[in-house]
C-alpha atoms as a PDB file:
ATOM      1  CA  UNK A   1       0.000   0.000   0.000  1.00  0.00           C
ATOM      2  CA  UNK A   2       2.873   2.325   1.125  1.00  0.00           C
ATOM      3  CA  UNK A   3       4.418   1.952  -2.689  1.00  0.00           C
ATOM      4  CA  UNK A   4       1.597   2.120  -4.490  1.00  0.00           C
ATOM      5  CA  UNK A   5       0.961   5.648  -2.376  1.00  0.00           C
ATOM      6  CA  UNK A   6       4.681   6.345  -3.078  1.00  0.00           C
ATOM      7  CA  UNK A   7       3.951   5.523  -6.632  1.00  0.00           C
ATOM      8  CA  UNK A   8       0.950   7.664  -7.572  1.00  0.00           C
ATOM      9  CA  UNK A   9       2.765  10.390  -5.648  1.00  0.00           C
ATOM     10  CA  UNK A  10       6.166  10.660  -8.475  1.00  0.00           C
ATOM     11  CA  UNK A  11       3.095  10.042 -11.065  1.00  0.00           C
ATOM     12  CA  UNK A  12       1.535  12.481  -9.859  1.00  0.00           C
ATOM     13  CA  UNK A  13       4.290  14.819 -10.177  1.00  0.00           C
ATOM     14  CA  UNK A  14       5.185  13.918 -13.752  1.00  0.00           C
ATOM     15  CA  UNK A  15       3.200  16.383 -15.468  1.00  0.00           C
ATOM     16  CA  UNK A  16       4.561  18.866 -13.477  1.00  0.00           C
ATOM     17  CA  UNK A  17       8.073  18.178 -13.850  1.00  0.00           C
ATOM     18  CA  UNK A  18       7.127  18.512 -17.983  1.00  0.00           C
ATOM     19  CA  UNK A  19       5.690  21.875 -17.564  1.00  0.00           C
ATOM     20  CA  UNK A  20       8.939  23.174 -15.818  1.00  0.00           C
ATOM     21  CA  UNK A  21      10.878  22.062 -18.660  1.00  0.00           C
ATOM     22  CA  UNK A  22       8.760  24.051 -20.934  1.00  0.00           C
ATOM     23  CA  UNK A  23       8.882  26.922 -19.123  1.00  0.00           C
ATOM     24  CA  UNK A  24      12.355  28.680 -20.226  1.00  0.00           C
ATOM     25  CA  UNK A  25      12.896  32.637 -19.229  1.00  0.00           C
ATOM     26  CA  UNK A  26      12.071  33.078 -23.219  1.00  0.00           C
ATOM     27  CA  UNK A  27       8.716  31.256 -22.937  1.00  0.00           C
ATOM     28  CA  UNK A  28       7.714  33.022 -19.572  1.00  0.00           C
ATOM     29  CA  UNK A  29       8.765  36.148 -21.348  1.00  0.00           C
ATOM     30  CA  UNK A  30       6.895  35.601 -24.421  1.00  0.00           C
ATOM     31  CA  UNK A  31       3.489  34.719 -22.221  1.00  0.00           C
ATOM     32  CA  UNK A  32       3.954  38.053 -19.826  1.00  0.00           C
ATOM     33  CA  UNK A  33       4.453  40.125 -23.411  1.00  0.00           C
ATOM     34  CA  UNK A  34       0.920  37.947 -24.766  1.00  0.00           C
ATOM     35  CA  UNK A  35      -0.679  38.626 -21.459  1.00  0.00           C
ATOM     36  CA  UNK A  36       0.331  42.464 -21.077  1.00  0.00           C
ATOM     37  CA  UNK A  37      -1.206  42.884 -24.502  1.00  0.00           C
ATOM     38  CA  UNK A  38      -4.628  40.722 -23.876  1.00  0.00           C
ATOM     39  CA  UNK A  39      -4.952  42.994 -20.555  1.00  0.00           C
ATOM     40  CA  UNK A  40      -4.326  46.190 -22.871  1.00  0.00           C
ATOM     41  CA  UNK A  41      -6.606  44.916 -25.653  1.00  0.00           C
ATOM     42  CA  UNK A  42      -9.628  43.871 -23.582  1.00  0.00           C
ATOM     43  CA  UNK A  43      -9.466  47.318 -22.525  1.00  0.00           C
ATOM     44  CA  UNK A  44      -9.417  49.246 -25.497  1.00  0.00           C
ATOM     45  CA  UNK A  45     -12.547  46.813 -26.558  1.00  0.00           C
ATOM     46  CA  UNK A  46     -14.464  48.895 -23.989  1.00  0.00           C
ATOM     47  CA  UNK A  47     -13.172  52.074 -25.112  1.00  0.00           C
ATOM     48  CA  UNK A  48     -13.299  51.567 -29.024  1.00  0.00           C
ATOM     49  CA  UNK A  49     -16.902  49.448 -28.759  1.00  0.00           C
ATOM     50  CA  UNK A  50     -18.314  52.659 -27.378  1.00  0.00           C
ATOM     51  CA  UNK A  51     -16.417  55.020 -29.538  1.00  0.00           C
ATOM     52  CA  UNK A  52     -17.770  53.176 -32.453  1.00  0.00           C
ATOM     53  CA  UNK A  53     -21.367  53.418 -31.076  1.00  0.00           C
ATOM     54  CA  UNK A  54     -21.302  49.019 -30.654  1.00  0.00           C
ATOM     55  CA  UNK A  55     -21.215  49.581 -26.991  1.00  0.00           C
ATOM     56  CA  UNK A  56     -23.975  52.074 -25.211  1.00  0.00           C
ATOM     57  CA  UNK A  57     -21.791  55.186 -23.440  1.00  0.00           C
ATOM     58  CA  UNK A  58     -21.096  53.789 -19.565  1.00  0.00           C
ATOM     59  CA  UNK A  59     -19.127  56.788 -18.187  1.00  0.00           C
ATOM     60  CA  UNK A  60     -18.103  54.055 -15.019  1.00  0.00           C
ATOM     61  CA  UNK A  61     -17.215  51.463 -17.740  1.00  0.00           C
ATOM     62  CA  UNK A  62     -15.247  53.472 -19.718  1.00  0.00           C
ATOM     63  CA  UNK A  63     -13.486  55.712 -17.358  1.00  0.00           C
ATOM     64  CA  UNK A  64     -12.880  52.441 -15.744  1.00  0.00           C
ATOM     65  CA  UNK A  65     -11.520  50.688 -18.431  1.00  0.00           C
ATOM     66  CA  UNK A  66      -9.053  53.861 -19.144  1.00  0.00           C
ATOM     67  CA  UNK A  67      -8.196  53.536 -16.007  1.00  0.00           C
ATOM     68  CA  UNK A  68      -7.170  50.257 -16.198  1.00  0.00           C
ATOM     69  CA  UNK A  69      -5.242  51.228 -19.711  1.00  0.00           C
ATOM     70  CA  UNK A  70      -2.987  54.334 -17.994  1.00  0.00           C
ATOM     71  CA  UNK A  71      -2.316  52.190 -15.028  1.00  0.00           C
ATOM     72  CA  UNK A  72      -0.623  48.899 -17.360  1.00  0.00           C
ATOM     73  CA  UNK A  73       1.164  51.549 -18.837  1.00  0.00           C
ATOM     74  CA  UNK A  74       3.575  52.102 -15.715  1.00  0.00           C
ATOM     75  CA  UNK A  75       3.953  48.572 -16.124  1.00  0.00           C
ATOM     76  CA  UNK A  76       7.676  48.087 -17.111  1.00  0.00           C
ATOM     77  CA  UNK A  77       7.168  45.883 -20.213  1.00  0.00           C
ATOM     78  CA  UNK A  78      10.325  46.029 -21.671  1.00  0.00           C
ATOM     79  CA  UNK A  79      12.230  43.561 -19.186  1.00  0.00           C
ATOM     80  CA  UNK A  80      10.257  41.073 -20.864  1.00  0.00           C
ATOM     81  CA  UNK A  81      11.616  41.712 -24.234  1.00  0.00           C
ATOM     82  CA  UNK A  82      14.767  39.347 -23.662  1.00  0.00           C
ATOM     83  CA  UNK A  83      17.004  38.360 -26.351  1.00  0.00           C
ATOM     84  CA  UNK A  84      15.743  35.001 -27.571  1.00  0.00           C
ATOM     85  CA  UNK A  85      12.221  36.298 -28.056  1.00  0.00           C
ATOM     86  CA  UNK A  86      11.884  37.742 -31.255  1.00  0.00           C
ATOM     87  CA  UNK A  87       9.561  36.407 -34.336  1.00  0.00           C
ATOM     88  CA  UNK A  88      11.526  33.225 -35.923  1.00  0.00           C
ATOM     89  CA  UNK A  89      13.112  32.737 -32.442  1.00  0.00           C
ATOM     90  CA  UNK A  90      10.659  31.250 -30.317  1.00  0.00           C
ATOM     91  CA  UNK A  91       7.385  30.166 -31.500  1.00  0.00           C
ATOM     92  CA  UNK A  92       4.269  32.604 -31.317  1.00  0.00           C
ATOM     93  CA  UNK A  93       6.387  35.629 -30.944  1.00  0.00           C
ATOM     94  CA  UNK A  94       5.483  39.043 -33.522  1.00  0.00           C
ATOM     95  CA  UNK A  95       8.302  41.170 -32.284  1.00  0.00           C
ATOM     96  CA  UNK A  96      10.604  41.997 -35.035  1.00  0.00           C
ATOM     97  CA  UNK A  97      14.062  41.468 -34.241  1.00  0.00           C
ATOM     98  CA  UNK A  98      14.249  45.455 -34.609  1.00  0.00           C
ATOM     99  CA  UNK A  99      13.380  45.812 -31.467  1.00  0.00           C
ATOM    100  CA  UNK A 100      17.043  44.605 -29.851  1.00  0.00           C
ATOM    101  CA  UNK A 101      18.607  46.708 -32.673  1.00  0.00           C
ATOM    102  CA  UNK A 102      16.895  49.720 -32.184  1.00  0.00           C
ATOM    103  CA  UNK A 103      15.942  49.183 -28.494  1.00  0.00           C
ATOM    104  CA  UNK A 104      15.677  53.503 -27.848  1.00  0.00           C
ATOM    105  CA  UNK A 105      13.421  53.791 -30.521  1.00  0.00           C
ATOM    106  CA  UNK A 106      11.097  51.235 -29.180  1.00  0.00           C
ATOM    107  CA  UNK A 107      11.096  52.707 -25.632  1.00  0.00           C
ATOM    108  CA  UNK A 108      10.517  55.850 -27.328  1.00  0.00           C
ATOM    109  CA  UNK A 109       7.442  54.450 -28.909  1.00  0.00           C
ATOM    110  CA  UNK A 110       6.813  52.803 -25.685  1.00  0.00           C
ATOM    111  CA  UNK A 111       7.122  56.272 -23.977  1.00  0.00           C
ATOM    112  CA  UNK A 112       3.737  57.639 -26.827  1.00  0.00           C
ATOM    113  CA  UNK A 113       1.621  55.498 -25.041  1.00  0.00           C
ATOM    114  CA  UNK A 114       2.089  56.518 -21.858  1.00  0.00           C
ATOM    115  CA  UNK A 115       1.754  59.910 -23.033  1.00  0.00           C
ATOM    116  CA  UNK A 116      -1.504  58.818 -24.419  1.00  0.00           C
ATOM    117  CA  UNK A 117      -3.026  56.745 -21.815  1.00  0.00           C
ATOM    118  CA  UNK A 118      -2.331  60.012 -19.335  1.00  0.00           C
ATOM    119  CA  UNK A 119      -5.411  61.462 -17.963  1.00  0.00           C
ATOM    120  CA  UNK A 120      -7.292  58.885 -19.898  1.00  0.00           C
ATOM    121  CA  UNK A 121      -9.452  58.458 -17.127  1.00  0.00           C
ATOM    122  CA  UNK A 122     -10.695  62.100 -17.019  1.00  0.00           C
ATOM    123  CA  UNK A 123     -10.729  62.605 -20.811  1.00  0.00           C
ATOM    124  CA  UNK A 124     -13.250  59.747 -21.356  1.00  0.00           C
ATOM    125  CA  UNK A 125     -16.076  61.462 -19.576  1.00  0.00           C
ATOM    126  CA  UNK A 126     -18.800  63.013 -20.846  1.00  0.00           C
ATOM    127  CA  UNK A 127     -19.814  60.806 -23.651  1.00  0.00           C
ATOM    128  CA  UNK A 128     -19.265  59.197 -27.127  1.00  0.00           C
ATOM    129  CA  UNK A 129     -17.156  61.555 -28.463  1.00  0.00           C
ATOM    130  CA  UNK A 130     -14.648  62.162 -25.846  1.00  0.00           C
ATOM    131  CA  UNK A 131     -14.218  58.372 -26.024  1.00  0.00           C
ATOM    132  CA  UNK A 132     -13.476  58.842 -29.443  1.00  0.00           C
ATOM    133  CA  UNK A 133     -10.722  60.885 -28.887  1.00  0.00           C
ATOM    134  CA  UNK A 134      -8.867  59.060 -26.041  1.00  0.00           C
ATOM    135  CA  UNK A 135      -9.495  56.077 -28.541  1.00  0.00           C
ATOM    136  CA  UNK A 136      -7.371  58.131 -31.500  1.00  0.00           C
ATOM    137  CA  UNK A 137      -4.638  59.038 -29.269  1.00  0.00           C
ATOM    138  CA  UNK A 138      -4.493  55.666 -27.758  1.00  0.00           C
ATOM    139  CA  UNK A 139      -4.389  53.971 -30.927  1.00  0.00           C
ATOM    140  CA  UNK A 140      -2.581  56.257 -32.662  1.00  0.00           C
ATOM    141  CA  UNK A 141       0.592  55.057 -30.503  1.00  0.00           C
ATOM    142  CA  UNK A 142      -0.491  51.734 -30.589  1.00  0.00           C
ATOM    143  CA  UNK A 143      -0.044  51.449 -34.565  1.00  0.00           C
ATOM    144  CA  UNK A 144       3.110  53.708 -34.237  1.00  0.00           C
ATOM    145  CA  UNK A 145       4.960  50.988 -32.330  1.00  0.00           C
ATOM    146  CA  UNK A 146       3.283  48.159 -33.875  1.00  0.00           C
ATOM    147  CA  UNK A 147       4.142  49.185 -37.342  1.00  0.00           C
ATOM    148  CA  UNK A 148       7.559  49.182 -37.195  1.00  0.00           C
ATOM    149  CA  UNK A 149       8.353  46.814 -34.789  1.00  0.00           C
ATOM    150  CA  UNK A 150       5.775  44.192 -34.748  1.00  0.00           C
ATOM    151  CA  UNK A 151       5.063  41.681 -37.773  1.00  0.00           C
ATOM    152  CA  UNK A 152       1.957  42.312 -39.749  1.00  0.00           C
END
């Protein structure tokens, strides 16, 4: 009884001990980037929905939501750009190898969107078209970093 408890136990374990091995400082890098962005995105749903008229105005959702935008943005993102991580080097990644080459540039473009995400949370009230604008700015410097260092 005591081996077959001993047994299930390592079993048990085995899984686990797989998952480790999959999780290299590139891959955890990779899914913190993926998971920054999803946060990011499923905000600017809220905000872009409403601009577009898809989403009735909600002055708690969206000032909440731009909230939650300016906040990610003092997030410090970058350390998870490691080397390793770029599109072609580990599977699932968009970055384009730019980024390590030109690493200024992309904190520079970096830097646009916390310019735009600041007072966010005051600028979306009021209705539809105030949105709209937050929405321009914010993905304005979106598409300014993702164009030339992301892969279409």
């Amino acid at each position: 009884m005591r081996l077959s408890l001993i047994t299930a136990a390592v079993l048990s374990l085995t899984p686990l001990a797989a998952q480790a091995a999959e999780d290299t400082p590139e891959q955890l890098a990779l899914e913190a980037r993926h998971g920054f962005m999803l946060m990011l995105g499923a905000n600017m749903g809220v905000l872009a929905g409403t601009a577009k008229g898809e989403i009735p105005y909600d002055e708690a959702a969206v000032v909440h939501a731009a909230t939650n935008i300016e906040a990610l943005t003092h997030y410090d993102v970058a350390m998870h750009f490691i080397p390793g991580t770029a599109e072609g080097e580990i599977d699932d990644s968009e970055a384009l190898p730019k980024i390590w080459t030109d690493m200024a540039g992309f904190a520079d473009k970096y830097k646009g969107l916390v310019t735009a995400a600041a007072g966010a949370p005051d600028a979306v009230k009021g209705g539809q078209e105030q949105v709209a604008a937050v929405v321009q700015k914010l993905g304005g410097a979106c598409k300014a970093c993702h164009d030339e260092y992301r892969k279409d």
